[in-house]
Protein backbone atom coordinates (compact mmCIF):
# COMPACT_ATOMS: atom_id res chain seq x y z
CA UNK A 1 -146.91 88.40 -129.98
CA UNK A 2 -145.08 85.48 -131.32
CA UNK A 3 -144.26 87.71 -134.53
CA UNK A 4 -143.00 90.43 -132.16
CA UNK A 5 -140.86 87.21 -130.21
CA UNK A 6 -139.76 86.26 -133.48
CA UNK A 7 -138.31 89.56 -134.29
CA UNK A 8 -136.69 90.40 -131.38
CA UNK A 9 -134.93 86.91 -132.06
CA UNK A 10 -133.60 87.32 -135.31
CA UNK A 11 -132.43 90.90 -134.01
CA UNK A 12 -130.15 89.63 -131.22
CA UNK A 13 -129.36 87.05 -133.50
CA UNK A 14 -128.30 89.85 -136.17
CA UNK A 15 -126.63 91.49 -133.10
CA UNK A 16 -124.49 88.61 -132.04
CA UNK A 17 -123.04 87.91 -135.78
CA UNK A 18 -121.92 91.15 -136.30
CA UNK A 19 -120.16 91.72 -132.42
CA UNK A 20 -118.32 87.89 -133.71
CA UNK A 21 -117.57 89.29 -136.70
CA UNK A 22 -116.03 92.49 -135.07
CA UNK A 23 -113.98 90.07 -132.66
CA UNK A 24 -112.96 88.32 -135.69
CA UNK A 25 -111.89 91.60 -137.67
CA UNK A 26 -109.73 93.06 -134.24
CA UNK A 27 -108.15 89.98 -133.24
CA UNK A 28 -107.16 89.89 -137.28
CA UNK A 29 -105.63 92.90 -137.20
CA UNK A 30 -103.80 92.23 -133.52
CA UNK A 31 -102.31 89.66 -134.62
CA UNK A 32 -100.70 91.49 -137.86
CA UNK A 33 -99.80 94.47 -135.81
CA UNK A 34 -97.82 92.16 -133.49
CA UNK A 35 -94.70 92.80 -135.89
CA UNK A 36 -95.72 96.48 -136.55
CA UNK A 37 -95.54 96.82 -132.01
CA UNK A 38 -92.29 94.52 -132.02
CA UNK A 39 -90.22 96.21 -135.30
CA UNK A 40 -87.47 97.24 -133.81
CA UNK A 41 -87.52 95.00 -130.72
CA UNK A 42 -87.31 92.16 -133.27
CA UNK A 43 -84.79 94.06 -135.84
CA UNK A 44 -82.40 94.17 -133.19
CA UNK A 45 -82.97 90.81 -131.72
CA UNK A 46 -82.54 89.23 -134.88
CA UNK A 47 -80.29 91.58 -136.84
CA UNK A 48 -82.55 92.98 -139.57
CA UNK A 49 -82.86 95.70 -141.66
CA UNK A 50 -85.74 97.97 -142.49
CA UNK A 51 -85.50 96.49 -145.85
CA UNK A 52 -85.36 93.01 -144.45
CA UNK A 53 -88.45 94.03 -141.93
CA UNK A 54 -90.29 96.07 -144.74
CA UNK A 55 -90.48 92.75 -146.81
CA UNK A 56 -91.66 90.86 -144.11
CA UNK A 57 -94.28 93.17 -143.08
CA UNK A 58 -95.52 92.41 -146.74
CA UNK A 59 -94.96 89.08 -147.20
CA UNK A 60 -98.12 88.19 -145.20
CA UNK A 61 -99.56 91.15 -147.92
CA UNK A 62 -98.45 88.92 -150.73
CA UNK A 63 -99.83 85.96 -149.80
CA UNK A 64 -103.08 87.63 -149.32
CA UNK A 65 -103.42 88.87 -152.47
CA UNK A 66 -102.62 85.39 -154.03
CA UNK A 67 -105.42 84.26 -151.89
CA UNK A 68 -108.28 87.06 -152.28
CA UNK A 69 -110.04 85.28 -155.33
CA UNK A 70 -109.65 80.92 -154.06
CA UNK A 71 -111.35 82.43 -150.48
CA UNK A 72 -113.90 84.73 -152.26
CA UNK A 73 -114.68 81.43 -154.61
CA UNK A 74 -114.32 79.33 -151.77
CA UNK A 75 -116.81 81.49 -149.04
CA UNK A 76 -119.20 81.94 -151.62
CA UNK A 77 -119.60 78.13 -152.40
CA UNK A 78 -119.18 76.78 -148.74
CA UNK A 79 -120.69 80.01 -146.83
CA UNK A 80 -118.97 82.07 -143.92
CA UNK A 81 -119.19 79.26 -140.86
CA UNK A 82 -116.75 76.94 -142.11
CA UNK A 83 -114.57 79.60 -144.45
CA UNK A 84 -114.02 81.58 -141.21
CA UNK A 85 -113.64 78.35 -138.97
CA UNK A 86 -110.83 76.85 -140.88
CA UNK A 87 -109.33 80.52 -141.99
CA UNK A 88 -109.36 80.91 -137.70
CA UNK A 89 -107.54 78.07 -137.47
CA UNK A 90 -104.68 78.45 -140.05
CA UNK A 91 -103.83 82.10 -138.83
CA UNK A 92 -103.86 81.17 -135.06
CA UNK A 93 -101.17 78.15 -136.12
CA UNK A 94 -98.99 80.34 -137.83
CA UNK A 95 -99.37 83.19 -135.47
CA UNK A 96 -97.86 80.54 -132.74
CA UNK A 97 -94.99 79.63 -135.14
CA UNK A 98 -93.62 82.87 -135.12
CA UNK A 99 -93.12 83.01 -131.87
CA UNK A 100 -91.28 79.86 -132.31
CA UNK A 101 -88.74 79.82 -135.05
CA UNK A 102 -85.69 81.73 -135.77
CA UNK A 103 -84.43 81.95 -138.91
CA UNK A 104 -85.40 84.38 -141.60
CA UNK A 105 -87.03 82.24 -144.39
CA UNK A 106 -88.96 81.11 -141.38
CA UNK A 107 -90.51 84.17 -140.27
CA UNK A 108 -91.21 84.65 -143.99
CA UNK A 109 -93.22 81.74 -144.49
CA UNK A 110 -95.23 82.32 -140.47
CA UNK A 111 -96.28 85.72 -142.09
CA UNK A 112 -97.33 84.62 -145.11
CA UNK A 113 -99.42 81.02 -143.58
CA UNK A 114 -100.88 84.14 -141.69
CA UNK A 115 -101.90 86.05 -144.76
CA UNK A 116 -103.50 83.26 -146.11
CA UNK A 117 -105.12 82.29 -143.25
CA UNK A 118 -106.46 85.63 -143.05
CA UNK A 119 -107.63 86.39 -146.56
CA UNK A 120 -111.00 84.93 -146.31
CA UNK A 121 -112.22 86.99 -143.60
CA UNK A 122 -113.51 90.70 -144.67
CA UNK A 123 -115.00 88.23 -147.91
CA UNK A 124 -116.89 85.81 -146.45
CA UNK A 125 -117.68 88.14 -143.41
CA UNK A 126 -119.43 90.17 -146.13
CA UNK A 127 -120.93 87.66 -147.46
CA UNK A 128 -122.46 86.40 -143.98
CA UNK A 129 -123.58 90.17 -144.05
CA UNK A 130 -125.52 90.26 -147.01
CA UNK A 131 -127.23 86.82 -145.73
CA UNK A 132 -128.49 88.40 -142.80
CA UNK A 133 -129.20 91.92 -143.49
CA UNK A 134 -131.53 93.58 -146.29
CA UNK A 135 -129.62 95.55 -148.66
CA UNK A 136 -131.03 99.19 -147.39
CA UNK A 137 -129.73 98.09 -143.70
CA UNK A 138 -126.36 96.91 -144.37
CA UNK A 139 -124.01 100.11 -144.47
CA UNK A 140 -124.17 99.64 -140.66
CA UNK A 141 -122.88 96.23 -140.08
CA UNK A 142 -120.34 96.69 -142.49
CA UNK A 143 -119.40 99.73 -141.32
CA UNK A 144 -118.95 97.42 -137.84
CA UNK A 145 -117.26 94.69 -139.48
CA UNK A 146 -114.68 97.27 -141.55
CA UNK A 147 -114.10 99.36 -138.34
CA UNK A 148 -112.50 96.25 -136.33
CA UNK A 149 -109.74 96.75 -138.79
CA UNK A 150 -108.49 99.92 -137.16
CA UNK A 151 -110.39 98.79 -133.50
CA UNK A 152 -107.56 96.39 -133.62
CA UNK A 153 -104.43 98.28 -134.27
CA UNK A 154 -105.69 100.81 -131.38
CA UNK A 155 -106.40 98.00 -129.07
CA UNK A 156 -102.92 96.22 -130.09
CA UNK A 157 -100.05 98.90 -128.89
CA UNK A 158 -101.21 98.87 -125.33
CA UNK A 159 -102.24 95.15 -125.56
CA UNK A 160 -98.86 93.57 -127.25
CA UNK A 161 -96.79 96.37 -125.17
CA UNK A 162 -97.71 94.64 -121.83
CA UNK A 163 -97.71 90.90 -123.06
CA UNK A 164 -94.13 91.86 -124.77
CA UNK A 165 -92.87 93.38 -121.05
CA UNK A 166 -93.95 90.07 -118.86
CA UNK A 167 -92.89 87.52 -121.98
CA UNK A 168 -90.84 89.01 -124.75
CA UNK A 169 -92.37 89.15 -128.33
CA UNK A 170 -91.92 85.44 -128.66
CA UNK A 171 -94.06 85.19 -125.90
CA UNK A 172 -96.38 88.10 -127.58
CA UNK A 173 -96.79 86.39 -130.43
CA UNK A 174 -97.87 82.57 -128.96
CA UNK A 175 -100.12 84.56 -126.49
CA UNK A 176 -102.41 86.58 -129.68
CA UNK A 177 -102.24 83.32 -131.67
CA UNK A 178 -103.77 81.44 -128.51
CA UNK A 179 -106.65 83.82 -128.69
CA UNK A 180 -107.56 83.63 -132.35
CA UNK A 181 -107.73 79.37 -131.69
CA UNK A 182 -110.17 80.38 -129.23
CA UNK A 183 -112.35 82.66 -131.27
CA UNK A 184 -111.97 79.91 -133.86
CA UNK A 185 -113.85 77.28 -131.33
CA UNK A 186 -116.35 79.60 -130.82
CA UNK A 187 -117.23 80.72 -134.60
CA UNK A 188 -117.55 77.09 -135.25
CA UNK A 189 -119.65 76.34 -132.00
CA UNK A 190 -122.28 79.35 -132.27
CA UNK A 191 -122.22 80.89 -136.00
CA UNK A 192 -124.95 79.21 -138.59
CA UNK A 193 -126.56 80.89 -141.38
CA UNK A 194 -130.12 81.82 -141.62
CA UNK A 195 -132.31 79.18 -143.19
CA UNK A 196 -133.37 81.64 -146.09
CA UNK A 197 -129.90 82.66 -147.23
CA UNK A 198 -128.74 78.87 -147.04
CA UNK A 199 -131.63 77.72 -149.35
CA UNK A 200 -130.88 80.39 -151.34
CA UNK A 201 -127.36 79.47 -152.01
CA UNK A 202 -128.16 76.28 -152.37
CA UNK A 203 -130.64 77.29 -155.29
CA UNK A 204 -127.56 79.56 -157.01
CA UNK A 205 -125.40 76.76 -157.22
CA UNK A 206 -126.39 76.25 -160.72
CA UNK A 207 -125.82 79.83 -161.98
CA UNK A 208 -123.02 81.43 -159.84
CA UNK A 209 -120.95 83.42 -162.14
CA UNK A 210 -117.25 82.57 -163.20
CA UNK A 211 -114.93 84.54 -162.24
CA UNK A 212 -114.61 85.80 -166.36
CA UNK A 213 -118.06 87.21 -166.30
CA UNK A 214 -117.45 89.57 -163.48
CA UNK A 215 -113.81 90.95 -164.83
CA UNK A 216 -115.80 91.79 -167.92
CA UNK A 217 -117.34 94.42 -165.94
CA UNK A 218 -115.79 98.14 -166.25
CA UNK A 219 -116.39 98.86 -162.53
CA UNK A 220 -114.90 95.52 -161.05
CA UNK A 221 -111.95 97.03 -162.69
CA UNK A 222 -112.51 100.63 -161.74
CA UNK A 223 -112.96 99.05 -157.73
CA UNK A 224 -109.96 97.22 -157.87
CA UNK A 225 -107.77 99.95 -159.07
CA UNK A 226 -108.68 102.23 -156.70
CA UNK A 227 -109.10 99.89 -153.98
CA UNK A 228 -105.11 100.12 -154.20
CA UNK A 229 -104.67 103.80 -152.83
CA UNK A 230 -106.85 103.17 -149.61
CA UNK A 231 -105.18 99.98 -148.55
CA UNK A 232 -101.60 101.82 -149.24
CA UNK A 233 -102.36 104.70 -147.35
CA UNK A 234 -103.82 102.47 -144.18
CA UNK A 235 -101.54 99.98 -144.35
CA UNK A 236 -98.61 102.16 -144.64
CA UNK A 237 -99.30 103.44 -141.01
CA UNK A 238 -100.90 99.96 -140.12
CA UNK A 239 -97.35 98.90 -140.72
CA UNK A 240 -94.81 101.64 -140.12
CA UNK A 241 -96.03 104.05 -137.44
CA UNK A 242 -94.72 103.01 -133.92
CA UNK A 243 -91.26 102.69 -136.36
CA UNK A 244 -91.70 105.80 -138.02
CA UNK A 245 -92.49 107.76 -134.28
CA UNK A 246 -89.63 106.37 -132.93
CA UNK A 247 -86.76 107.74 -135.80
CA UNK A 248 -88.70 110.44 -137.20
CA UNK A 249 -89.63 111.90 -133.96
CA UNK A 250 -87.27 110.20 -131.37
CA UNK A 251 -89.64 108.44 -129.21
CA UNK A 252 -89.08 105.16 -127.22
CA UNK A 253 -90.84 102.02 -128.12
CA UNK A 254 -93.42 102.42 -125.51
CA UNK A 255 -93.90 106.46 -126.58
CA UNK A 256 -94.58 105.46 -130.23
CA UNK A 257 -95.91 102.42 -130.12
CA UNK A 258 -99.02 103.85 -127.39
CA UNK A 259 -99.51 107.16 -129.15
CA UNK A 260 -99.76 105.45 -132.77
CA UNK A 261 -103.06 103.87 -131.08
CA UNK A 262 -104.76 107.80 -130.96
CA UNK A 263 -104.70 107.66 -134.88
CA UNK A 264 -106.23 104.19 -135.34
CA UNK A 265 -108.85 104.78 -133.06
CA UNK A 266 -109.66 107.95 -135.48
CA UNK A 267 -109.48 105.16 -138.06
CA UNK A 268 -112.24 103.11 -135.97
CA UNK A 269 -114.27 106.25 -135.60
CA UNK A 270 -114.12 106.80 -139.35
CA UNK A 271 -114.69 103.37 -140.59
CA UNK A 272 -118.32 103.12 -138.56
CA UNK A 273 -119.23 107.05 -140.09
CA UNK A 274 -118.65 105.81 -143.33
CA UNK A 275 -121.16 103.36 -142.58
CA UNK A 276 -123.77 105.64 -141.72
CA UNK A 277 -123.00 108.13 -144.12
CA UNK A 278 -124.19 105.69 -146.69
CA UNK A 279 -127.35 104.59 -145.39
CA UNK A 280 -128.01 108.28 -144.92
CA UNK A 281 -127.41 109.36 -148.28
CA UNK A 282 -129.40 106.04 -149.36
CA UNK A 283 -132.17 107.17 -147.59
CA UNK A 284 -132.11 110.68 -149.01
CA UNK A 285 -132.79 108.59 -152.87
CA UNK A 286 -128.90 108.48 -154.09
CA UNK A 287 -128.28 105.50 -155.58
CA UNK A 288 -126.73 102.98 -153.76
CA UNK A 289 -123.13 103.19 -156.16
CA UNK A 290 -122.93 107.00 -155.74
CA UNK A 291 -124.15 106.96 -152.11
CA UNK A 292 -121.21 104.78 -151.60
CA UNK A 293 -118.88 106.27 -154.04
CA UNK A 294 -118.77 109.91 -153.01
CA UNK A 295 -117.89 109.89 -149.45
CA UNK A 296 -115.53 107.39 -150.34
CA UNK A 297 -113.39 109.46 -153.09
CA UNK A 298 -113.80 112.51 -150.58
CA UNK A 299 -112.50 110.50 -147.93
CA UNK A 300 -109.35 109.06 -150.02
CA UNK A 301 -108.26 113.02 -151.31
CA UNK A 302 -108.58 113.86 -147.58
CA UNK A 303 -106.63 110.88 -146.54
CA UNK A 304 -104.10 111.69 -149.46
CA UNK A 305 -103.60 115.25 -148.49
CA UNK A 306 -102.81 114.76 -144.90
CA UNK A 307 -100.36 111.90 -145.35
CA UNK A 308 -98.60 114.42 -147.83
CA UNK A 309 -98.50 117.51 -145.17
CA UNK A 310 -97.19 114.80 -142.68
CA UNK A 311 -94.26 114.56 -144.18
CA UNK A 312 -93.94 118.10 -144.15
CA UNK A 313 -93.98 119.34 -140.74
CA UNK A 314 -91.49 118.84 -138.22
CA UNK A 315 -93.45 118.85 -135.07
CA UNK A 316 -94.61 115.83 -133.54
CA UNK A 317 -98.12 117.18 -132.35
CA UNK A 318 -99.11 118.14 -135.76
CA UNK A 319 -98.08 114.99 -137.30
CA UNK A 320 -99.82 113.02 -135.30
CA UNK A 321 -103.09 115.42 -135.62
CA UNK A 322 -102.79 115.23 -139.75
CA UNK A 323 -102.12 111.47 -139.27
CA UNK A 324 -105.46 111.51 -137.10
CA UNK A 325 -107.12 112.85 -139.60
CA UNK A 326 -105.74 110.91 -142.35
CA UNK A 327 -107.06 107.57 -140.73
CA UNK A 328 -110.53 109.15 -139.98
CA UNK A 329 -110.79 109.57 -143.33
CA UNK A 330 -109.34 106.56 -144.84
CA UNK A 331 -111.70 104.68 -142.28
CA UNK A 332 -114.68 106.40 -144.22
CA UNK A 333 -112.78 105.48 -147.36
CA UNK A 334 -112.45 102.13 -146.65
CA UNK A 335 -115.93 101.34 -145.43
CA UNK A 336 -117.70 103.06 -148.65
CA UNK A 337 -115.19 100.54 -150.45
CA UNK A 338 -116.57 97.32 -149.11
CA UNK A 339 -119.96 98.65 -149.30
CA UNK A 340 -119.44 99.73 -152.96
CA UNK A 341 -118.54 95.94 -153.68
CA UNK A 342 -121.57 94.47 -151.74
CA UNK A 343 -124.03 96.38 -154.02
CA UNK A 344 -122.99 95.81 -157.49
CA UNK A 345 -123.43 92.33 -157.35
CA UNK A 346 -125.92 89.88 -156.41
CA UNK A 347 -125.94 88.62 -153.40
CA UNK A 348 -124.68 84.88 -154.15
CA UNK A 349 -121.24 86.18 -155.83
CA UNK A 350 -120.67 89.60 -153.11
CA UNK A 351 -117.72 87.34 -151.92
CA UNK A 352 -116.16 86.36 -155.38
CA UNK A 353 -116.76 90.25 -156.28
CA UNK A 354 -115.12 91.73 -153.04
CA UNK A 355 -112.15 89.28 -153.60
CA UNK A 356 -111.69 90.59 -156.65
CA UNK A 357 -111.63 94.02 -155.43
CA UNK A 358 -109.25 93.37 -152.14
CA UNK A 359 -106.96 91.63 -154.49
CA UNK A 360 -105.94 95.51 -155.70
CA UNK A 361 -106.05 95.85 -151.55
CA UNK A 362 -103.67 93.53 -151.27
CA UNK A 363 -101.53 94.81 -153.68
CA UNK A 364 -101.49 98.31 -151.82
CA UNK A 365 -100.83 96.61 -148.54
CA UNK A 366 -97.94 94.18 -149.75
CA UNK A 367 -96.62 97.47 -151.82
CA UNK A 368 -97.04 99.77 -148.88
CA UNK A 369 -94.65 98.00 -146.09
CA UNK A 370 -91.79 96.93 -148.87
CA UNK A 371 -91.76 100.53 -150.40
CA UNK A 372 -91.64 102.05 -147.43
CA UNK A 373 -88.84 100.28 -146.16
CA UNK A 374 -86.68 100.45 -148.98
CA UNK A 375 -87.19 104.46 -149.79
CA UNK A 376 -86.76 104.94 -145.94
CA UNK A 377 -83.63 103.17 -146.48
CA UNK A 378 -82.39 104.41 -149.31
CA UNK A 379 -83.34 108.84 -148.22
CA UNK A 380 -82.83 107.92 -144.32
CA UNK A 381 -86.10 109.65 -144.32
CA UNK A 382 -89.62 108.75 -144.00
CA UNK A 383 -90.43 112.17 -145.61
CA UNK A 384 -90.57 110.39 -149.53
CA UNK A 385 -92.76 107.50 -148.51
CA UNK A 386 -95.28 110.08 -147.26
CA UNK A 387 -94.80 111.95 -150.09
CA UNK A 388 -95.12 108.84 -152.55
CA UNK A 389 -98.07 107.40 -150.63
CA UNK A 390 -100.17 110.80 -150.54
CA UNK A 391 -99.75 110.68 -154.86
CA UNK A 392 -100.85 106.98 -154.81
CA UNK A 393 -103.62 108.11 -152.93
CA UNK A 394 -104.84 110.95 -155.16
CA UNK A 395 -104.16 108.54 -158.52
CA UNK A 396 -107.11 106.18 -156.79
CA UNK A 397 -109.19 108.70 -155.30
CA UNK A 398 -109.23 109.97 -159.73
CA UNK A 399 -110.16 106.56 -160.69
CA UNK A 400 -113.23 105.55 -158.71
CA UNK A 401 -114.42 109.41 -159.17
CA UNK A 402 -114.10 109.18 -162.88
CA UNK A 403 -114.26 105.65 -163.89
CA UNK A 404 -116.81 104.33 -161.68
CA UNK A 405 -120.59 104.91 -163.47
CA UNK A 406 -123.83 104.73 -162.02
C-alpha cells in the first residue's frame, strides 16, 4: 500500500513539473509574441520600419544565441530550480521595461535582456525532464514542454489583443511581464528536484564534460546545423504572421492578428504528436536516434514545402490552410529535435548538449525576423521570404537525414 501511495506521489509530482514547465514555456512565448501582436501598432506609434522592426524582432534572437551555451553550462551545474527562478525574473524585468521606454536603442536592449532572460528555459527545462522521467517515458513530457512554444503564440493574439484595447501596448507589455514575476515566485516556492537526480549531479561534478569534448562529436554538429531550418521556418511565422495577414492579404490588426492563432494551435497539436510518435516508434525497437530522427526530417520537408506553396497562392483560405499545415509539422519537427538532443548524451550534460544545439536555433530565429524584414522591404513582397525560408528548410531537413548516424 505504501509503495502504491508512494507512486501515486511521485506521479502527481511528475504531473505538476511538467503543467509548470508548460506555464513556463507559454508565458515565454506570450511575452515574445507581444511585439509580433503589436508590429504595426508600434511601427506607427513610433515611426519604424519593417527593417527597423525586423531587427528588433531578432535582437532578443541574438542575444539568445549568445546565451544558449553560459545557461546550458550554467543549468547543468546549478539544476533547473534556480536557472529558471532567476531566468523568470530577468525576462519579467525587461518585459516591464518595454512598456516603459521610448527610444530605439532602448527597445533594443528590453528585447535582448528578454532573450537572455529567456535562453535558459527549453535547457534546463530539459534537463529537469531527464531528472524526473526514465529515458523510455520522456518523448511525452517533452513533447508537453516543446508544445507550450506554439500553446503560447495561439493563446497570445486573443490575449494581448484585449489587454492592448483597455491599455495600449505599453500597457500590454507591463501587464505579460507582471505575470511571468508571478510564475517566477511560484517556480521558486514549489519546484525541487528529486533526491536521486540531485545526488546524482552532485556525484558528476567531477566528470561533466567540457564543452570541447562534445563539439568533437559529428552529430552535435549535424543537430546544430539542422536545428537552424526548424527554428527559421517557426520563427518566421512566430514573428511575421499577424504582419504578413495584414499586407499580404489586407486584413485589420484584429483579423490577422486572431486568425494567425488557428496555425499555432496546429503548431501545439503537432509539437505533443511528435512526442508520441517517438515513444511509439521506441516501443516498436527503433533506436532511440532514428525514432527521433525520422519523423523529425519528414516533418521539416513537410514544413518546407508548405511555406514554399504559401507564397504561391493568392487566396487567403489556402494560405492559411498550407500555413496550418506547415506549423503542424514543424511542431513534430521541433519536438523530435529536443528529444534527439536529450538522448545522445548522458543525462548530467543533456543541458550543455541541447544548448549547443539551440545555439543553431537561435541563429534561425535571429536570421528569420531580420531577413524577412529586409527582403519584404526590399521586393514589397512577402512572396521571397517564403520562398527563401521553404529552401532553408529543405537544406536542414538534408543534413540531419544524411549526416546524422545511428
Amino acid at each position: 500500500m505504501t509503495s502504491v501511495t508512494g507512486s501515486r506521489i511521485h506521479s502527481r509530482r511528475r504531473g505538476c513539473v511538467v503543467a509548470l514547465l508548460m506555464a513556463a514555456g507559454a508565458i515565454s512565448y506570450i511575452d515574445r509574441s507581444a511585439l509580433s501582436v503589436g508590429n504595426t501598432t508600434i511601427a506607427a506609434d513610433m515611426h519604424f520600419s519593417d527593417t527597423q522592426m525586423g531587427w528588433m524582432l531578432s535582437a532578443f534572437a541574438w542575444a539568445y544565441l549568445v546565451c544558449q551555451v553560459p545557461a546550458g553550462l550554467v543549468s547543468d551545474r546549478w539544476g533547473g530550480r534556480i536557472v529558471l527562478g532567476i531566468s523568470l525574473i530577468i525576462w519579467s524585468l525587461a518585459q516591464i521595461a518595454f512598456g516603459l521606454v521610448s527610444s530605439l536603442w532602448a527597445f533594443f536592449a528590453c528585447r535582448a535582456f528578454l532573450g537572455a532572460g529567456e535562453a535558459p528555459l527549453f535547457l534546463a527545462g530539459t534537463g529537469v525532464i531527464t531528472r524526473w522521467f526514465r529515458a523510455e517515458e520522456r518523448g511525452r513530457p517533452i513533447g508537453l514542454f516543446n508544445a507550450s512554444a506554439t500553446l503560447g503564440p495561439a493563446m497570445a493574439p486573443p490575449l494581448l489583443l484585449l489587454i492592448m484595447s483597455m491599455w495600449g501596448w505599453r500597457g500590454m507589455s507591463v501587464a505579460v511581464g507582471c505575470v511571468s514575476l508571478v510564475l517566477a515566485f511560484v517556480w521558486l516556492t514549489v519546484y525541487r528536484d528529486p533526491a536521486q537526480a540531485m545526488a546524482a549531479r552532485h556525484r558528476s561534478d567531477v566528470r561533466r564534460p567540457f564543452p570541447m569534448q562534445l563539439l568533437r562529436q559529428r552529430s552535435t554538429w549535424v543537430m546544430t546545423g539542422g536545428f537552424v531550418g526548424i527554428v527559421y521556418i517557426t520563427w518566421l511565422y512566430g514573428a511575421w504572421l499577424p504582419a504578413y495577414l495584414q499586407k499580404a492579404h489586407h486584413l485589420t490588426l484584429r483579423q490577422a492578428s486572431l486568425l494567425s492563432a488557428l496555425p499555432q494551435m496546429f503548431g501545439f497539436v503537432g509539437s505533443i504528436t511528435g512526442g508520441f510518435l517517438t515513444d511509439w516508434l521506441g516501443r516498436r525497437g527503433v533506436s532511440p536516434v532514428v525514432a527521433c530522427r525520422t519523423p523529425l526530417v519528414w516533418g521539416l520537408v513537410c514544413a518546407s514545402i508548405m511555406t514554399v506553396l504559401t507564397g504561391l497562392v493568392p487566396f487567403l483560405g489556402l494560405s492559411i490552410a498550407l500555413i496550418c499545415i506547415a506549423l503542424f509539422a514543424g511542431g513534430i519537427a521541433m519536438t523530435c529535435g529536443w528529444a534527439l538532443g536529450a538522448v545522445v548524451v548522458t543525462e548530467d550534460c543533456v543541458a550543455t548538449m541541447e544548448s549547443i544545439q539551440n545555439t543553431g536555433g537561435s541563429l534561425g530565429g535571429a536570421l528569420a525576423p531580420a531577413l524577412t524584414g529586409m527582403i519584404a522591404d526590399h521586393f514589397r513582397s512577402f512572396v521571397p521570404s517564403l520562398l527563401v525560408a521553404g529552401v532553408i528548410g529543405l537544406l536542414c531537413a538534408g543534413i540531419y537525414r544524411y549526416g546524422l548516424n545511428e
